[in-house]
Each structure stands twice: as C-alpha cells, then as structure tokens.
N, C-alpha and C. Protein backbone atom coordinates (compact mmCIF):
# COMPACT_ATOMS: atom_id res chain seq x y z
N UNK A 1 135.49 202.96 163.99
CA UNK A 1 134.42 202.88 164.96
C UNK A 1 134.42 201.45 165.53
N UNK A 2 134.74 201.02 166.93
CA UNK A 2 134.30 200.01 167.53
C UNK A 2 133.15 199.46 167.60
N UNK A 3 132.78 197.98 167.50
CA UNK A 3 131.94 197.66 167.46
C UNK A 3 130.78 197.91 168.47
N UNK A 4 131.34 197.76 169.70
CA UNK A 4 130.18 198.53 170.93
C UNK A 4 129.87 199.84 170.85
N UNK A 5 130.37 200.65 170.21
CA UNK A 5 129.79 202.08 169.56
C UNK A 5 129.18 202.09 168.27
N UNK A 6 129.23 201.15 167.38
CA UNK A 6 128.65 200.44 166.38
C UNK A 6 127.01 200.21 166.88
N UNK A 7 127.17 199.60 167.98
CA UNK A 7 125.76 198.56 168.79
C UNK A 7 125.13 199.56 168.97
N UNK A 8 125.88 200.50 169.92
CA UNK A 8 125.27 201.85 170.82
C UNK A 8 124.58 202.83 170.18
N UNK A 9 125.00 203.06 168.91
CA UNK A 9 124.72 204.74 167.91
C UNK A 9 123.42 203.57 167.10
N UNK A 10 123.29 202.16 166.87
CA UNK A 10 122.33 201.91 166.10
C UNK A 10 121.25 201.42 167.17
N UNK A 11 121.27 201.64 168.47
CA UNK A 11 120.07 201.34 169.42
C UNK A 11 119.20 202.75 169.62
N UNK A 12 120.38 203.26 169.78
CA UNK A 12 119.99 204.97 169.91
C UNK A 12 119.10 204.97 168.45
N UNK A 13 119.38 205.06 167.47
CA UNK A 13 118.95 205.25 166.18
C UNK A 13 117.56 204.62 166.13
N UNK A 14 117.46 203.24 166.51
CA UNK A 14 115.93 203.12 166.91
C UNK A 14 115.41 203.65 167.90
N UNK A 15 115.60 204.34 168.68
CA UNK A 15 114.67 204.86 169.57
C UNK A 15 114.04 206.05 169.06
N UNK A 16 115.03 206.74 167.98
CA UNK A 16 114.55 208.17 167.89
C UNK A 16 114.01 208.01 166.32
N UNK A 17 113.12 207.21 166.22
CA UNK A 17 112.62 207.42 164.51
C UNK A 17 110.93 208.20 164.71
N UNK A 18 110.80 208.65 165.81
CA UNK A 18 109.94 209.69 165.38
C UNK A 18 108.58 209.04 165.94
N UNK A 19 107.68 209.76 166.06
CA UNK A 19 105.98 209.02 166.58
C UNK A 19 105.59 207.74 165.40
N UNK A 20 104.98 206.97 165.81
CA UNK A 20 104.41 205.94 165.54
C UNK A 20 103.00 205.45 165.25
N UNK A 21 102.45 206.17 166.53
CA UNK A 21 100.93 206.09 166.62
C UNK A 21 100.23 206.79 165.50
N UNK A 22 98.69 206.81 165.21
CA UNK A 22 98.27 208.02 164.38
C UNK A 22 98.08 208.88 165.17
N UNK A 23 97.99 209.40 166.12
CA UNK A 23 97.63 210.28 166.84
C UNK A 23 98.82 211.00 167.00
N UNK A 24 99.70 210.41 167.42
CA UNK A 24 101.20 211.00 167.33
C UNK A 24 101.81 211.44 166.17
N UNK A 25 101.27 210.93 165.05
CA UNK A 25 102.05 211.37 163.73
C UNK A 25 101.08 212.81 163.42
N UNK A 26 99.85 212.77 163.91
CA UNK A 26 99.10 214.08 163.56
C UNK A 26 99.36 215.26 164.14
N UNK A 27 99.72 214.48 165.84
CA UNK A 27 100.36 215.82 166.91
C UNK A 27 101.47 216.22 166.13
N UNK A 28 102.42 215.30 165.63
CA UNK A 28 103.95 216.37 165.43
C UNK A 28 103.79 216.99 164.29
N UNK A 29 102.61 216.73 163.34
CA UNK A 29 101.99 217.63 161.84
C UNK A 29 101.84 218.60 161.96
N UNK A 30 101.35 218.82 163.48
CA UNK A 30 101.38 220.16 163.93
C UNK A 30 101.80 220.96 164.70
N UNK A 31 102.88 220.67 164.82
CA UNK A 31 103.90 221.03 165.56
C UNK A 31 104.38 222.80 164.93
N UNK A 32 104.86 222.64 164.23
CA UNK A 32 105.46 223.63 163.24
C UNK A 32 104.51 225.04 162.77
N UNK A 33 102.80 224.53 163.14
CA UNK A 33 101.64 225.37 162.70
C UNK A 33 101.72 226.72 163.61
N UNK A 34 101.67 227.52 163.01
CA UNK A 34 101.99 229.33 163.80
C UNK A 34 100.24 229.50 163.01
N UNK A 35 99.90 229.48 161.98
CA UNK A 35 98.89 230.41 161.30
C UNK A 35 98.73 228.82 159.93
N UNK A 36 97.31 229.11 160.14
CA UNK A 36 96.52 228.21 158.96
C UNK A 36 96.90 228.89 157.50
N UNK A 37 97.24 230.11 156.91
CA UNK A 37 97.49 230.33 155.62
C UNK A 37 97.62 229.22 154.62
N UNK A 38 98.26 228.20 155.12
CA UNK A 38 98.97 227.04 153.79
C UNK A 38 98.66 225.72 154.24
N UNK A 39 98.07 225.81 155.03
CA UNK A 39 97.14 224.17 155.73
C UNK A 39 96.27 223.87 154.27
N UNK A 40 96.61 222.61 154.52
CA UNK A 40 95.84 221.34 153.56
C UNK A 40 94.52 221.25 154.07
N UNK A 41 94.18 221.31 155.00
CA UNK A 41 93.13 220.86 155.87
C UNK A 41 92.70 222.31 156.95
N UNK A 42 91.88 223.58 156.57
CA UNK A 42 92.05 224.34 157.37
C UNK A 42 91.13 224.02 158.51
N UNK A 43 90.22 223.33 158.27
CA UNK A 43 89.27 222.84 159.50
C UNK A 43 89.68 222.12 160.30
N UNK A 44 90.33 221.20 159.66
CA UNK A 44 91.51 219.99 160.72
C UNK A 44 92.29 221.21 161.89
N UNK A 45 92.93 221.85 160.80
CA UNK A 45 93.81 222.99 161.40
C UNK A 45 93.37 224.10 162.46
N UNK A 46 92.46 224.64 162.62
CA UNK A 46 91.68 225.06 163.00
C UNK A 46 91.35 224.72 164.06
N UNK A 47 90.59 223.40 164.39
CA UNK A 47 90.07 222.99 165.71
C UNK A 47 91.68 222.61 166.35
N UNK A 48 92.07 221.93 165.83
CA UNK A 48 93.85 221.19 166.54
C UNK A 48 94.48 223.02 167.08
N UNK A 49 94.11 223.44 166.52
CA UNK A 49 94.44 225.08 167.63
C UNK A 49 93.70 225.28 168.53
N UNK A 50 92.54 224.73 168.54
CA UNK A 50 91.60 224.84 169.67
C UNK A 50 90.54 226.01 169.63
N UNK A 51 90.51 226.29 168.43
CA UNK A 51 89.64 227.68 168.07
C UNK A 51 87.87 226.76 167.37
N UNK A 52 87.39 227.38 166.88
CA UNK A 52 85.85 227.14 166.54
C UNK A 52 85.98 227.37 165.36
N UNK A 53 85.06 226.12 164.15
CA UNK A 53 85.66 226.20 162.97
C UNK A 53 84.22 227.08 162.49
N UNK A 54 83.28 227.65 163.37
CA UNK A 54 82.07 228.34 162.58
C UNK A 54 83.17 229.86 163.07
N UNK A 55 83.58 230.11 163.98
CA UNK A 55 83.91 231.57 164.58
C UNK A 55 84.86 231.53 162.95
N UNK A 56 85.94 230.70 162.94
CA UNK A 56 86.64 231.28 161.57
C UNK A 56 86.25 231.59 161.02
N UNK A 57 84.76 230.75 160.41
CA UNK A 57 84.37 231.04 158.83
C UNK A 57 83.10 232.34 158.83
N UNK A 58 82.94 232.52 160.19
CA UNK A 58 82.19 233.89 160.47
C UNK A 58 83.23 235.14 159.94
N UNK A 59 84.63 235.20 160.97
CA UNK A 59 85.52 235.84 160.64
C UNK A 59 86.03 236.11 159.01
N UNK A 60 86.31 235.51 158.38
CA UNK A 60 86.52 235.16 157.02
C UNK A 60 85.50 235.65 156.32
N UNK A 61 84.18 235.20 156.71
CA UNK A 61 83.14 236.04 155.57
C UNK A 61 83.19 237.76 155.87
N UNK A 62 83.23 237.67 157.26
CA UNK A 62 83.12 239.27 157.60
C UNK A 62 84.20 240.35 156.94
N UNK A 63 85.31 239.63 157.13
CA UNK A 63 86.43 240.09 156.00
C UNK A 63 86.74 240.19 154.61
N UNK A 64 85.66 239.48 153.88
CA UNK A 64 85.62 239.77 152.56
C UNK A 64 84.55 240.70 152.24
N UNK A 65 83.39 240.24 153.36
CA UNK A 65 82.79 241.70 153.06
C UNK A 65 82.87 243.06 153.04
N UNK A 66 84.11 243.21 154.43
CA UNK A 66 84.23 244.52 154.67
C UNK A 66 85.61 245.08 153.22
N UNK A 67 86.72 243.92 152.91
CA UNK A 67 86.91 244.57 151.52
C UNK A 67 86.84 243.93 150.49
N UNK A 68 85.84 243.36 150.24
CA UNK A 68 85.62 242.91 148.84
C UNK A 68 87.01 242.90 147.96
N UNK A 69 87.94 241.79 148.68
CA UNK A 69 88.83 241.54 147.42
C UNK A 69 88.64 241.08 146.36
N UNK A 70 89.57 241.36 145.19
CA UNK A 70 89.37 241.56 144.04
C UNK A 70 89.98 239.98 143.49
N UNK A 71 90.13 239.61 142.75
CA UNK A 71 91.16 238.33 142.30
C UNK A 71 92.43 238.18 142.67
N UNK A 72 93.14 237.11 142.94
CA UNK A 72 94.62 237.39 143.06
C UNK A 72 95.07 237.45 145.00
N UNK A 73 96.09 238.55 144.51
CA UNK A 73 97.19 239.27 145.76
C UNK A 73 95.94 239.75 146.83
N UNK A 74 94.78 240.32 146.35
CA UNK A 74 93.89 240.73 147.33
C UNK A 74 93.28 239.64 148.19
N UNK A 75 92.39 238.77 147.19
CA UNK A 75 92.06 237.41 148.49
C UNK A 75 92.76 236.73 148.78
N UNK A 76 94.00 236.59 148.35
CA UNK A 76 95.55 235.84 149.32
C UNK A 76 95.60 236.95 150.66
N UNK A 77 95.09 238.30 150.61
CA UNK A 77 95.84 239.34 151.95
C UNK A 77 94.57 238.64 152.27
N UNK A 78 93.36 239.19 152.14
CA UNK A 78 91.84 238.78 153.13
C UNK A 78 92.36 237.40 153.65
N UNK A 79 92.54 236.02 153.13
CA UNK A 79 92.76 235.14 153.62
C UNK A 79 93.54 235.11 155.25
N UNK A 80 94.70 236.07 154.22
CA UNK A 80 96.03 236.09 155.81
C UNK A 80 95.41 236.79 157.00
N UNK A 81 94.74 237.61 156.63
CA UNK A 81 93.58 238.21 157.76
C UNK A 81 93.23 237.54 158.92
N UNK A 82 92.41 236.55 157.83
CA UNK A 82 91.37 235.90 158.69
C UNK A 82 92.16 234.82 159.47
C-alpha cells in the first residue's frame, strides 16, 4: 500500500466513525426499531415512533384484559400484541 493511499483510506476512516452528537447517537439507536418487544426503554421507544405513550398503555391493559394471560409464553404473546 502506498503511502498516499495510506493518507487517503485513514481520512476516509475519520469521517465515517459514526454520529457524535447525543441526539445523533439516540437517532441511529433507533434506527433498527420495527416493534418495541425488546426495548430497554419502551416509553423512550414509543414516543421516538411518534405514537402516544398513554394510547399504548391503554392498548396493553385492554389486551390483558380481554385474555388474561397466564405466566410465561402467554404474557410474552399479549406483550407482542400490544
């Protein structure tokens, strides 16, 4: 490898190390988010979709009421529901 391709591939290399800001490191956190199931933070998660964090937890109660899951595999499905 020549040294001016040496220079070139390690300028490039700083440019692309990724967001910086906090705001930017939170946008690309959520980048990857399809469905809250495994969010750390489902309220964080939640509004950053742009949805209403009372409509979820309306949704969510309404769904355990209508099947009263049991322990386990059942309130993991109600969860994925909601």
């Amino acid at each position: 490898m020549t040294p001016k391709l040496l220079a070139a591939n390690r300028a490039n290399g700083r440019l692309s190390a990724g967001p910086r800001s906090e705001q930017g490191k939170r946008q690309s956190g959520m980048n990857s988010l399809k469905h809250g199931i495994f969010a750390k933070a489902l309220e964080t998660s939640v509004k950053e979709l742009g949805e209403d964090a009372a409509d979820y937890e309306g949704l969510r109660r309404a769904l355990r009421e209508a099947f009263g899951p049991q322990e386990g595999f059942e309130e993991l499905l109600v969860e994925e529901m909601a």
